[in-house]
N, C-alpha and C. Protein backbone atom coordinates (compact mmCIF):
# COMPACT_ATOMS: atom_id res chain seq x y z
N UNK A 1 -21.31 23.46 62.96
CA UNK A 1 -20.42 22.57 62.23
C UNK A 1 -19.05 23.21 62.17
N UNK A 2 -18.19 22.23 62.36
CA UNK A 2 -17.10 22.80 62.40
C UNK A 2 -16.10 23.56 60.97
N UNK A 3 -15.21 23.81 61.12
CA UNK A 3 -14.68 23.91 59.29
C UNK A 3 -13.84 22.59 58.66
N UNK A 4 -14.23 23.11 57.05
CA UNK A 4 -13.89 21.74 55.85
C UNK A 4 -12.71 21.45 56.56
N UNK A 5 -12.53 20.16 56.75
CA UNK A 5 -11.27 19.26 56.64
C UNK A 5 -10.07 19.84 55.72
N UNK A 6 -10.30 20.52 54.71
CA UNK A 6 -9.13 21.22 53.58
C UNK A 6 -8.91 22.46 54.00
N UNK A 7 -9.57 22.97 55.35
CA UNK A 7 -9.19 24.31 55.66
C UNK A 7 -8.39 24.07 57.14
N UNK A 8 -8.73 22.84 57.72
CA UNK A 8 -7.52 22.68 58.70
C UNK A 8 -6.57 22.15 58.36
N UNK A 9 -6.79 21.32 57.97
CA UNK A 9 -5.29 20.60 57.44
C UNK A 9 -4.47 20.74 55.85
N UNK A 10 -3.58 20.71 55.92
CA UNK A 10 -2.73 20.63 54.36
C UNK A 10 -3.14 19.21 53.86
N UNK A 11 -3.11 19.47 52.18
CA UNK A 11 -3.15 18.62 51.29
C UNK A 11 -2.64 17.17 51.58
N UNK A 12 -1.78 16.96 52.11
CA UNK A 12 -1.13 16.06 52.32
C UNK A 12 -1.83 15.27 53.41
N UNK A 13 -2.13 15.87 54.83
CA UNK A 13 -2.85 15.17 55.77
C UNK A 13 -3.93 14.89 55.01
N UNK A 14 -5.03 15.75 54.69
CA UNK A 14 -6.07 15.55 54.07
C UNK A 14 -6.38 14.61 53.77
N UNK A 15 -5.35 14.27 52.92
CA UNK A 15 -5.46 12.66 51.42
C UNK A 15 -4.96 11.87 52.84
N UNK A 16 -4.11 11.62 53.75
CA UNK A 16 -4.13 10.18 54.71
C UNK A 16 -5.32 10.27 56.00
N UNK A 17 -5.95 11.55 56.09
CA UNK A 17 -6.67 11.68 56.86
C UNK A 17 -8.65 10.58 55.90
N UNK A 18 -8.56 11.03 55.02
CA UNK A 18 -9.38 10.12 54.09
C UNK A 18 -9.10 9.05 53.57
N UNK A 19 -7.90 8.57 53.82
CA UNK A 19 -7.17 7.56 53.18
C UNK A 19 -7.55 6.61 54.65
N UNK A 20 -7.57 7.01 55.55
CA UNK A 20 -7.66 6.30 56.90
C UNK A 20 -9.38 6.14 57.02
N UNK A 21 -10.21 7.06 56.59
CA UNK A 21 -11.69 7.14 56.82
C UNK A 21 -12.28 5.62 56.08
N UNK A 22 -11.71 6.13 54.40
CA UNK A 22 -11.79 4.62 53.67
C UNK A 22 -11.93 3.47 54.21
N UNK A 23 -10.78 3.20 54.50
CA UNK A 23 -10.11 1.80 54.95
C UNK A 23 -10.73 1.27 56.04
N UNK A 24 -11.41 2.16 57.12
CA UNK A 24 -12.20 1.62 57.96
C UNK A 24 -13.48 1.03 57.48
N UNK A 25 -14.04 2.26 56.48
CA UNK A 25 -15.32 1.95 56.25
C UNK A 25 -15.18 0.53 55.42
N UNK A 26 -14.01 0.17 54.90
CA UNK A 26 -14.26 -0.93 54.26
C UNK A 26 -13.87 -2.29 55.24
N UNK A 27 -13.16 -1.98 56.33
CA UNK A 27 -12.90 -3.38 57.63
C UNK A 27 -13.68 -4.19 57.73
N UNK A 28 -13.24 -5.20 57.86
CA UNK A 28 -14.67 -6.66 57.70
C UNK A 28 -14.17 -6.59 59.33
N UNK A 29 -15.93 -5.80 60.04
CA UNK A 29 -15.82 -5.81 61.48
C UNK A 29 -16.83 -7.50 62.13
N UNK A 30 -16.17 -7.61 63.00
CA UNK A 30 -16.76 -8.71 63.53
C UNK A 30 -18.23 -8.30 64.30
N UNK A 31 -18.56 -9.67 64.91
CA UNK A 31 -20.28 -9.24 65.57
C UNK A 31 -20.29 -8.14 66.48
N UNK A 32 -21.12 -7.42 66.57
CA UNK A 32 -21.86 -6.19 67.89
C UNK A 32 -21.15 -5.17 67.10
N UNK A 33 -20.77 -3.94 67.87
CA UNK A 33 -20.71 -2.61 67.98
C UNK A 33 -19.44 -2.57 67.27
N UNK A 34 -18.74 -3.19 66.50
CA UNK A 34 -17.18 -2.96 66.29
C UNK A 34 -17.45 -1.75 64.79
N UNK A 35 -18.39 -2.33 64.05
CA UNK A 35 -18.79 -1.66 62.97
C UNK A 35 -19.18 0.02 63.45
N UNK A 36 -20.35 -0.11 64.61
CA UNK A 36 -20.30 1.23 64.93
C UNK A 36 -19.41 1.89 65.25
N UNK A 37 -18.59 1.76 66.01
CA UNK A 37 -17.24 2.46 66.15
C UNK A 37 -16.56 2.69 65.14
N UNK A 38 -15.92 1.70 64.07
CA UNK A 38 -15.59 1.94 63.19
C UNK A 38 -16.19 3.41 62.24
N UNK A 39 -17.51 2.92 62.04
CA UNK A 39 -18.01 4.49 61.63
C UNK A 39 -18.00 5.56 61.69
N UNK A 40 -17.96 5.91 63.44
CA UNK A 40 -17.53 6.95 64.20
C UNK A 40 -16.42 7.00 63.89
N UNK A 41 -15.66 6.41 63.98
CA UNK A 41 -14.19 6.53 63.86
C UNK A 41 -13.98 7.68 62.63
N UNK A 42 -14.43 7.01 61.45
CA UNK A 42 -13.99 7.50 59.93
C UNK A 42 -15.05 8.97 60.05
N UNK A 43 -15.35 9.16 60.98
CA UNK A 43 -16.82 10.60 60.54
C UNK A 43 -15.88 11.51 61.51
N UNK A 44 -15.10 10.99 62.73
CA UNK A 44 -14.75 11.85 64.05
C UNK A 44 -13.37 12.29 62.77
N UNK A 45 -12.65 11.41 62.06
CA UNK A 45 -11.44 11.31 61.26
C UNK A 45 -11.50 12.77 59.80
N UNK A 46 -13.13 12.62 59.52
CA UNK A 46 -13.19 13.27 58.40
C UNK A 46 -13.84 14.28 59.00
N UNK A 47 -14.03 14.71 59.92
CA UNK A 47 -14.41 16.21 60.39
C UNK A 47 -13.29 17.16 60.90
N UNK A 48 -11.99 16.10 61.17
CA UNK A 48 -10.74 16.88 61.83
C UNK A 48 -11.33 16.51 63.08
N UNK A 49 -11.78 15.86 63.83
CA UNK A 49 -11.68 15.83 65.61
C UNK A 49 -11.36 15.15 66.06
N UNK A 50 -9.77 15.33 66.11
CA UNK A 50 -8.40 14.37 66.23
C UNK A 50 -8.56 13.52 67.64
N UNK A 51 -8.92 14.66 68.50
CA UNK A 51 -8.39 13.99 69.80
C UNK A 51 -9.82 12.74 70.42
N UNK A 52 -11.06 13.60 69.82
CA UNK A 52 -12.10 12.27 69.85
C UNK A 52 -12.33 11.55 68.69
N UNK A 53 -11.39 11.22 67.73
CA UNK A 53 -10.74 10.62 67.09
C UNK A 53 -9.71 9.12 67.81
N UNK A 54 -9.08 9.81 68.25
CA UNK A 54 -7.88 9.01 68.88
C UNK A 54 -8.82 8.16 70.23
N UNK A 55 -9.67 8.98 70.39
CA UNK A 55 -10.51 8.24 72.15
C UNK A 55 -11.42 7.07 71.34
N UNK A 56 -12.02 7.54 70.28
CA UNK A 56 -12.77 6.18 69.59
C UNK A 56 -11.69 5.39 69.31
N UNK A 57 -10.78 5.50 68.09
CA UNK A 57 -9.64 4.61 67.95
C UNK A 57 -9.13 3.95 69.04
N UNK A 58 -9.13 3.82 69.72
CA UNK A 58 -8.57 3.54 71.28
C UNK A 58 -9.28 2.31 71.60
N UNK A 59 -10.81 3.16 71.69
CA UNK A 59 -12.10 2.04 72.32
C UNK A 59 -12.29 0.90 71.23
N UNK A 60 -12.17 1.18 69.64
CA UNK A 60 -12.13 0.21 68.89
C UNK A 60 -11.17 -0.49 69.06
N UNK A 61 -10.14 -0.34 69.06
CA UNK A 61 -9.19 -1.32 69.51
C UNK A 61 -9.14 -2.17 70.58
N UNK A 62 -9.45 -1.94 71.57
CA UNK A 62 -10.24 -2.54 72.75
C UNK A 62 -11.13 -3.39 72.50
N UNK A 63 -12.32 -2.97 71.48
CA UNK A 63 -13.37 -3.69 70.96
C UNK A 63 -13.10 -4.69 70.28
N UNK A 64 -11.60 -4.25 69.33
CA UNK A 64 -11.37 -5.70 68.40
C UNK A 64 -10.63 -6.98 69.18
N UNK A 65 -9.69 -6.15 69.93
CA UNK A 65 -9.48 -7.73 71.02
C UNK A 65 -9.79 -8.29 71.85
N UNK A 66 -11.02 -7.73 72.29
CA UNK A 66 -11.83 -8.55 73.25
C UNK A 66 -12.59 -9.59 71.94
N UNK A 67 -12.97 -8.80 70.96
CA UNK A 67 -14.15 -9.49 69.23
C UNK A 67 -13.20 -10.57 69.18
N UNK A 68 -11.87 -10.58 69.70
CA UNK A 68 -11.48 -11.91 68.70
C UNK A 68 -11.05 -13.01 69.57
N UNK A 69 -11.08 -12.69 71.06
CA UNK A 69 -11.10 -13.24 72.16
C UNK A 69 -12.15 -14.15 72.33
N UNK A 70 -12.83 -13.09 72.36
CA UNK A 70 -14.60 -13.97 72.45
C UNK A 70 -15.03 -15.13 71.05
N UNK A 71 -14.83 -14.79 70.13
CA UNK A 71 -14.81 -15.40 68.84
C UNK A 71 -13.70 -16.76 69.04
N UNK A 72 -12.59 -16.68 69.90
CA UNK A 72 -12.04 -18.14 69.66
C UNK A 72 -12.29 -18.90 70.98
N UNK A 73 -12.87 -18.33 72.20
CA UNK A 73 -13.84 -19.06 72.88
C UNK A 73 -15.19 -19.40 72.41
N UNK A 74 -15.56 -18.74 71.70
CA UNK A 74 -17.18 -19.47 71.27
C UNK A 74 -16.02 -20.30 69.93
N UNK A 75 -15.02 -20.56 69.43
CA UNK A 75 -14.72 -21.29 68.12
C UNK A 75 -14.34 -22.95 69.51
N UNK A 76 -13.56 -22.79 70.27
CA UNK A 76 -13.22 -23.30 71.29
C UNK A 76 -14.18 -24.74 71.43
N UNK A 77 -15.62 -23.66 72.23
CA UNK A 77 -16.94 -24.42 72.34
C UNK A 77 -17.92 -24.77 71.47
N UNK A 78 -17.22 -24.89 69.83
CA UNK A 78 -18.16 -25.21 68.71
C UNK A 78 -19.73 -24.26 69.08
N UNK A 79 -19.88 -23.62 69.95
CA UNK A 79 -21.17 -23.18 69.79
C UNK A 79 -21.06 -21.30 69.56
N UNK A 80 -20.77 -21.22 67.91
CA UNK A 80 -20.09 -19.80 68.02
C UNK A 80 -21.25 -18.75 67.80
N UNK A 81 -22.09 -19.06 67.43
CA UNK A 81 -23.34 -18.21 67.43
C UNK A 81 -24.56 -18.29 68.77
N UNK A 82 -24.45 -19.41 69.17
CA UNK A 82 -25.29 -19.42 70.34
C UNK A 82 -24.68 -18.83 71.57
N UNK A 83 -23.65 -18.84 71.82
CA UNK A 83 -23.28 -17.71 73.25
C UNK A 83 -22.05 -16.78 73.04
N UNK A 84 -21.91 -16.54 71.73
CA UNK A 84 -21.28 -15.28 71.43
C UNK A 84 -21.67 -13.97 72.73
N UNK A 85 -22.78 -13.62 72.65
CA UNK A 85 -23.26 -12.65 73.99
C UNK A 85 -22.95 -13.07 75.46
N UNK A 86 -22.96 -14.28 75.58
CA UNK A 86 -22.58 -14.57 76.52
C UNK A 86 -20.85 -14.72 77.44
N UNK A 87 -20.33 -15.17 76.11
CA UNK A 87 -19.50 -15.08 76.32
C UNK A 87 -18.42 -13.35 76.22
N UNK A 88 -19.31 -12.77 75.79
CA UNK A 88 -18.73 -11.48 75.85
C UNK A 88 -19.41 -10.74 76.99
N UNK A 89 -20.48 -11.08 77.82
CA UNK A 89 -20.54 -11.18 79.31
C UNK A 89 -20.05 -11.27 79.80
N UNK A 90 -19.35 -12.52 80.08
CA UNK A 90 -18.04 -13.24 80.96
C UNK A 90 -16.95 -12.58 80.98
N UNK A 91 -16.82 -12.37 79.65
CA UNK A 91 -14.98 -11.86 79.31
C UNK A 91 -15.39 -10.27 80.03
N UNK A 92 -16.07 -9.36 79.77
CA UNK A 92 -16.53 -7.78 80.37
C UNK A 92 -16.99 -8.26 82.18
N UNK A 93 -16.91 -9.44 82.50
CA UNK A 93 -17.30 -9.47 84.02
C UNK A 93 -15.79 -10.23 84.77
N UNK A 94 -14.88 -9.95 84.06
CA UNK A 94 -13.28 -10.87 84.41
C UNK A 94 -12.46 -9.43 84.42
N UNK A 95 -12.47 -8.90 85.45
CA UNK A 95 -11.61 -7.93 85.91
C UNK A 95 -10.37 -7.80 85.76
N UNK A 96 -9.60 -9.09 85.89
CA UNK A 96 -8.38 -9.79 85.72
C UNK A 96 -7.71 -10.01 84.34
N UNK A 97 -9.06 -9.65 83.61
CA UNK A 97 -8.46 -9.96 82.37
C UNK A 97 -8.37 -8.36 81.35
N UNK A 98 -7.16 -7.97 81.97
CA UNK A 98 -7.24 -6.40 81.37
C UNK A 98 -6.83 -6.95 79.70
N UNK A 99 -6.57 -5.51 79.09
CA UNK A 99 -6.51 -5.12 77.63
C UNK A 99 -4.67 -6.11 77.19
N UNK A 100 -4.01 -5.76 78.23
CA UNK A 100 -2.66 -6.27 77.58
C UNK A 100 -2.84 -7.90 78.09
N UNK A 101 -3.26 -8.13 79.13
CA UNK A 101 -3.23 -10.15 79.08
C UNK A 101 -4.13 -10.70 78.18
N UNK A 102 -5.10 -10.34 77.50
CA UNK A 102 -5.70 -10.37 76.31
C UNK A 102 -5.03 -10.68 74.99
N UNK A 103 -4.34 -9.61 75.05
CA UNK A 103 -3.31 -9.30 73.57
C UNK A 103 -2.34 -10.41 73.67
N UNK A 104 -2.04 -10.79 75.47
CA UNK A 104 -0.86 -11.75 75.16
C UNK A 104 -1.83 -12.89 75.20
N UNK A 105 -2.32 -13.70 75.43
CA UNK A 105 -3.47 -14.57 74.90
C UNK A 105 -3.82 -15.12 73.43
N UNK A 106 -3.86 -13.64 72.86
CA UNK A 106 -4.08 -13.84 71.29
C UNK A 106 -2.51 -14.03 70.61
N UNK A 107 -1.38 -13.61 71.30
CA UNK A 107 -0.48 -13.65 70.83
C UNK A 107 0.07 -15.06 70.90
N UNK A 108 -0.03 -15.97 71.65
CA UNK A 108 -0.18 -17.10 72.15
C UNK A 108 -0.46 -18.19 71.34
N UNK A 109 -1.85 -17.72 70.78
CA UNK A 109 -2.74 -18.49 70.03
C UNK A 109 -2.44 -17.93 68.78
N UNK A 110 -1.64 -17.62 68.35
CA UNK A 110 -0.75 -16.89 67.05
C UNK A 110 -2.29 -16.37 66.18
N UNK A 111 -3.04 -15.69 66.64
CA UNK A 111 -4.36 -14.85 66.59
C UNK A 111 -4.11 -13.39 66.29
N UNK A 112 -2.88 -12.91 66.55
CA UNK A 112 -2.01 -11.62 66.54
C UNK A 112 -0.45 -11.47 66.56
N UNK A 113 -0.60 -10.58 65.89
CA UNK A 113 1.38 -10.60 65.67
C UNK A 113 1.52 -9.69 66.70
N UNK A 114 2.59 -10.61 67.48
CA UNK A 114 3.54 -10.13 68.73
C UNK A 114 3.91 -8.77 68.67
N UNK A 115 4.76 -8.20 67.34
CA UNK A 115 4.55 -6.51 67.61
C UNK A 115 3.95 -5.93 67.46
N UNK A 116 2.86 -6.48 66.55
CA UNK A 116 1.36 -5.60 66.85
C UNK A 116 1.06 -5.35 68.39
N UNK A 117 0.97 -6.81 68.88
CA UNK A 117 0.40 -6.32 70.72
C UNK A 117 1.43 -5.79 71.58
N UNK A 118 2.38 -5.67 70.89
CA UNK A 118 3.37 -4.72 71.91
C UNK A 118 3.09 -3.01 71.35
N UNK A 119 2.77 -2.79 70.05
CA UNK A 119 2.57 -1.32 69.59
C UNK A 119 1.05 -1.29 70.33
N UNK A 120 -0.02 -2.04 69.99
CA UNK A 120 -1.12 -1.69 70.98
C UNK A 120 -1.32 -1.35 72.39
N UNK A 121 -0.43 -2.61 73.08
CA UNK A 121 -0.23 -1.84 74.51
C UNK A 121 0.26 -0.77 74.53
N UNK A 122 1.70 -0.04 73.91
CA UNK A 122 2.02 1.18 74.13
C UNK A 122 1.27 2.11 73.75
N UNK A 123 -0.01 1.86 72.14
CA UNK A 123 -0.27 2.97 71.98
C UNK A 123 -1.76 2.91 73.20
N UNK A 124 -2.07 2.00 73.98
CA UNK A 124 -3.31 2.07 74.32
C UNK A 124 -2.79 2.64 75.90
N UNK A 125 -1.84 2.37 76.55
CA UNK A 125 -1.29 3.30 77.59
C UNK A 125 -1.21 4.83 77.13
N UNK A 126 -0.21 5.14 75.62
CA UNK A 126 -0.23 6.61 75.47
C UNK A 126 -1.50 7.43 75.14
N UNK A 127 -2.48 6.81 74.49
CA UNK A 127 -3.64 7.31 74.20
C UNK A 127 -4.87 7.04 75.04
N UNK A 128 -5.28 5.78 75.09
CA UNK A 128 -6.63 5.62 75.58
C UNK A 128 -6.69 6.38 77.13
N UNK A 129 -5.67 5.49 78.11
CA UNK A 129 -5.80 5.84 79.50
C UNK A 129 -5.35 7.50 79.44
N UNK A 130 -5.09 8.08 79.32
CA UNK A 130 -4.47 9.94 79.22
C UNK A 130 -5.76 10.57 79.04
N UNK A 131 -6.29 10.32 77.52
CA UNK A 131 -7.31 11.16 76.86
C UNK A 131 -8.65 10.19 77.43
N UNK A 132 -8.57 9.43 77.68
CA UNK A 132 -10.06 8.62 78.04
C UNK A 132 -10.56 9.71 79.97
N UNK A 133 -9.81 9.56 80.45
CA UNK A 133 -9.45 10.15 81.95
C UNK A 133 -9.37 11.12 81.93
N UNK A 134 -9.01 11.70 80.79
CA UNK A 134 -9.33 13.65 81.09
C UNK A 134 -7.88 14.12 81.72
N UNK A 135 -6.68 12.89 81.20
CA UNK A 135 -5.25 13.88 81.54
C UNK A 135 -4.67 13.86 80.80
N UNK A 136 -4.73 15.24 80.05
CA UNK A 136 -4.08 16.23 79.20
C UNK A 136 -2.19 16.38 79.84
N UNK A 137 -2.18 16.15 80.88
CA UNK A 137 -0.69 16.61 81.28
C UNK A 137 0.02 15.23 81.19
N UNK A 138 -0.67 14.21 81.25
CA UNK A 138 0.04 13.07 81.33
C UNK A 138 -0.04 13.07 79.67
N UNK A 139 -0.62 13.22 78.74
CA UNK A 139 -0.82 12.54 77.22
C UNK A 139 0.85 14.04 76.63
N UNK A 140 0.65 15.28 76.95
CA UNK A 140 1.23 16.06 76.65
C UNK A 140 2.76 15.56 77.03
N UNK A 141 3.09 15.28 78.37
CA UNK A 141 4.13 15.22 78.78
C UNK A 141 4.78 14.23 78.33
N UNK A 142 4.11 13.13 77.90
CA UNK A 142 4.67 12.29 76.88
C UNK A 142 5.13 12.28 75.95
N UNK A 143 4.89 13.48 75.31
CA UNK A 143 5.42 13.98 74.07
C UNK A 143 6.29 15.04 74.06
N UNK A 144 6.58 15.41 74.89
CA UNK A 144 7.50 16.51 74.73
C UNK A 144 8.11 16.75 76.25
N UNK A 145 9.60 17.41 76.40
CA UNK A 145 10.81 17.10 77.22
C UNK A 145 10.21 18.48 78.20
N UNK A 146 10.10 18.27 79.51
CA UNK A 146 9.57 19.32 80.34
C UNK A 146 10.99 19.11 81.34
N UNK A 147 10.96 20.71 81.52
CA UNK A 147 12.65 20.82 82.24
C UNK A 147 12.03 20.65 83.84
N UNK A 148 11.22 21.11 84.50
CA UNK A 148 10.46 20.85 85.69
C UNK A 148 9.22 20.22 85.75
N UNK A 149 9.30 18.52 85.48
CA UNK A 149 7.79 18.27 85.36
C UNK A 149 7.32 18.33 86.80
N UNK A 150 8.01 18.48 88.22
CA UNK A 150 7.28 18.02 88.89
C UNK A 150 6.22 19.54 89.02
N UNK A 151 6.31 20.57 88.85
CA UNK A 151 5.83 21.42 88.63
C UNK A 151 4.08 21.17 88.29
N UNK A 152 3.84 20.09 87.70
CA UNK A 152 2.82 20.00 87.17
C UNK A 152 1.94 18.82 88.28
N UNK A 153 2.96 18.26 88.86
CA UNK A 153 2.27 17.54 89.92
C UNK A 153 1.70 18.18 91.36
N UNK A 154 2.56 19.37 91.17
CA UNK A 154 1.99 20.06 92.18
C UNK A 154 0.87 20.86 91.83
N UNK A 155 0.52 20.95 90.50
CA UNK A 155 -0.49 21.56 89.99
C UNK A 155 -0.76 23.44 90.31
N UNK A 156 0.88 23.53 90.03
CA UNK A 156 1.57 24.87 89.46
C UNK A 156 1.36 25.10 88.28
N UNK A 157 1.31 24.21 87.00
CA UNK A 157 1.51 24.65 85.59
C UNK A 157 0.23 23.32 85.29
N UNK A 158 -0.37 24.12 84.42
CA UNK A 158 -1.47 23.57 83.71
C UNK A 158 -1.20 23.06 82.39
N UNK A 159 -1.98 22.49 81.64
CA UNK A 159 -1.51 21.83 80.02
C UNK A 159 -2.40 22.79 79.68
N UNK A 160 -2.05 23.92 78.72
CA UNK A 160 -2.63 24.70 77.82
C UNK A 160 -3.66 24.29 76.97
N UNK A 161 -4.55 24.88 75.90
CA UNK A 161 -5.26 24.68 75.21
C UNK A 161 -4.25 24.00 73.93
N UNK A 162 -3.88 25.13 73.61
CA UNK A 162 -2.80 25.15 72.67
C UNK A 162 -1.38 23.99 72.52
N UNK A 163 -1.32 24.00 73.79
CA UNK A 163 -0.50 22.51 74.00
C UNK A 163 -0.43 21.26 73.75
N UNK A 164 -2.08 21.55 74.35
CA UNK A 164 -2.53 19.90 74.13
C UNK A 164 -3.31 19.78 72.42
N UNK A 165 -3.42 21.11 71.93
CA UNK A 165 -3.84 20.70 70.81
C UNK A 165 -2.85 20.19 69.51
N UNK A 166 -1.38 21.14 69.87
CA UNK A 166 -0.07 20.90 68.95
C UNK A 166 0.20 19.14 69.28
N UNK A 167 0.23 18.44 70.38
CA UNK A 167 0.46 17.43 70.83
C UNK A 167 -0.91 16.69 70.02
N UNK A 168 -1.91 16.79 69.78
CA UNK A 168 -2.95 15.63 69.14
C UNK A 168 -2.24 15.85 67.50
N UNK A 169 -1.81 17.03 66.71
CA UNK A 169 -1.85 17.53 65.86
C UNK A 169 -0.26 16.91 65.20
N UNK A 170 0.48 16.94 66.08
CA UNK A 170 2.03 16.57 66.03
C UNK A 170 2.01 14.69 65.61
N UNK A 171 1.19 14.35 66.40
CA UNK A 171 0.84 12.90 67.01
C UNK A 171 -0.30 11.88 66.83
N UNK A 172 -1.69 12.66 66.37
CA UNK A 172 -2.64 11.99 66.21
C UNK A 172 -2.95 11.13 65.35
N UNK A 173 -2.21 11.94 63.73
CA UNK A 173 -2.72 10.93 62.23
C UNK A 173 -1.23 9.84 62.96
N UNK A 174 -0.19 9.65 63.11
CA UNK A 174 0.43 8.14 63.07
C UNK A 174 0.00 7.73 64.23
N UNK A 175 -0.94 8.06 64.77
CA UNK A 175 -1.63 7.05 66.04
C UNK A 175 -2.42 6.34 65.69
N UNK A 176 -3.46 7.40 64.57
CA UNK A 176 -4.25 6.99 63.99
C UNK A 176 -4.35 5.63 62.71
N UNK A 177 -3.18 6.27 62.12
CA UNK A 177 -3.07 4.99 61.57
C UNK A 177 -2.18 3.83 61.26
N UNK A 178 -1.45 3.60 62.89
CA UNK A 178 -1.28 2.65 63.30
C UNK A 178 -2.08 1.49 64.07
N UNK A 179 -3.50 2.56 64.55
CA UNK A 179 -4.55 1.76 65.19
C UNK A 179 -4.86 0.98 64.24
N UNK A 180 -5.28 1.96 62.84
CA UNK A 180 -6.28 0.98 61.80
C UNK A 180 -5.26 -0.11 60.90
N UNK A 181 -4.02 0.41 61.64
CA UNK A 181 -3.08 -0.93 60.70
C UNK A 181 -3.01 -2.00 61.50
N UNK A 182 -3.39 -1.93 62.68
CA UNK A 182 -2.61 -3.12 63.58
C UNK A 182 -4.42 -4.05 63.44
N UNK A 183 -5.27 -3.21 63.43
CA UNK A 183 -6.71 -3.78 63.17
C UNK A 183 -7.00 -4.45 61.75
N UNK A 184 -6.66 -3.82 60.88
CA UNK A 184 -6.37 -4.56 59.94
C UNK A 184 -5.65 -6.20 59.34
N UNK A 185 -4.15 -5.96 60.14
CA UNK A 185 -3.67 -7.32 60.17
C UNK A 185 -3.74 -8.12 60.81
N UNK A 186 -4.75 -7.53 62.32
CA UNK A 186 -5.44 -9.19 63.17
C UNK A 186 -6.30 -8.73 63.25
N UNK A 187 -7.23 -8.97 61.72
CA UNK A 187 -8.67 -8.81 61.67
C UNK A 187 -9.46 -10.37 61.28
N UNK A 188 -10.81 -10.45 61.18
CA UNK A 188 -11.20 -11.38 61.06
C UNK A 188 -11.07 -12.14 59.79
């Protein structure tokens, strides 16, 4: 087990780092797995494990706009309990229909506020695709001004331990809870 949450972080994170655990556990999650994630979310949040923290936050977010996608196609076809599964088949077998034409969809159908799905796409480019993929140099370099990046494309200079951990640490709680704010105000 790792150490107390009050021995990594200061007082201050602490209280928004639990202040964020809360608020999930209390989200009115829609049907399937959104709840599980959510859970994970607030347990990865209250152990300090920022960066698989930020990779669940990511996937929940993903989870909630496809949940509300699928939810106004089964509202669509009056039949919202009988092919809910199905229709979240369809939508996971539509290749075409990535994470941001989604968001603009719901934005459309005034289902989501427009700068919400513009902060989601950016934060789901800076976070999900970087840390989901296992690139530390792309999530790092985003955050901070490198005088020779190509250096790193040639795979001369590596992203440190330490690097990439100041970068989750610098960056993670307002990632974090901008995910659970933007989930919050286009929730069900």
């Amino acid at each position: 087990m790792g150490r107390p949450l009050d021995e990594q972080f200061g007082a201050d994170t602490v209280r928004t780092l639990r202040s964020l655990a809360n608020r999930l556990r209390s989200l009115r999650y829609p049907p399937g797995a959104s709840r599980y994630y959510g859970l994970e979310l607030a347990t990865c949040i209250e152990s300090g494990a920022l960066a698989a923290a930020l990779i669940v936050a990511s996937a929940l977010l993903e989870l909630h706009v496809r949940a509300l996608v699928v939810n106004l196609a089964a509202s669509a076809q009056r039949s919202h309990s009988r092919d809910q599964e199905s229709l979240e088949r369809q939508l996971e077998n539509r290749r075409d229909l990535g994470f941001a034409k989604l968001l603009d969809h719901l934005v459309e159908t005034e289902l989501f506020a427009a700068d919400d799905a513009a902060s989601a796409k950016v934060l789901y480019n800076k976070i999900r695709i970087p840390l989901l993929h296992g690139l530390p140099s792309r999530f790092v370099d985003d955050h901070q001004f490198l005088s020779f990046p190509q250096f790193r494309l040639l795979g001369t200079e590596v992203v440190s331990s330490r690097d990439f951990e100041d970068t989750i640490e610098a960056h993670g709680l307002q990632y974090l809870g901008a995910i659970v704010g933007i989930i919050e105000r286009n929730g069900f």
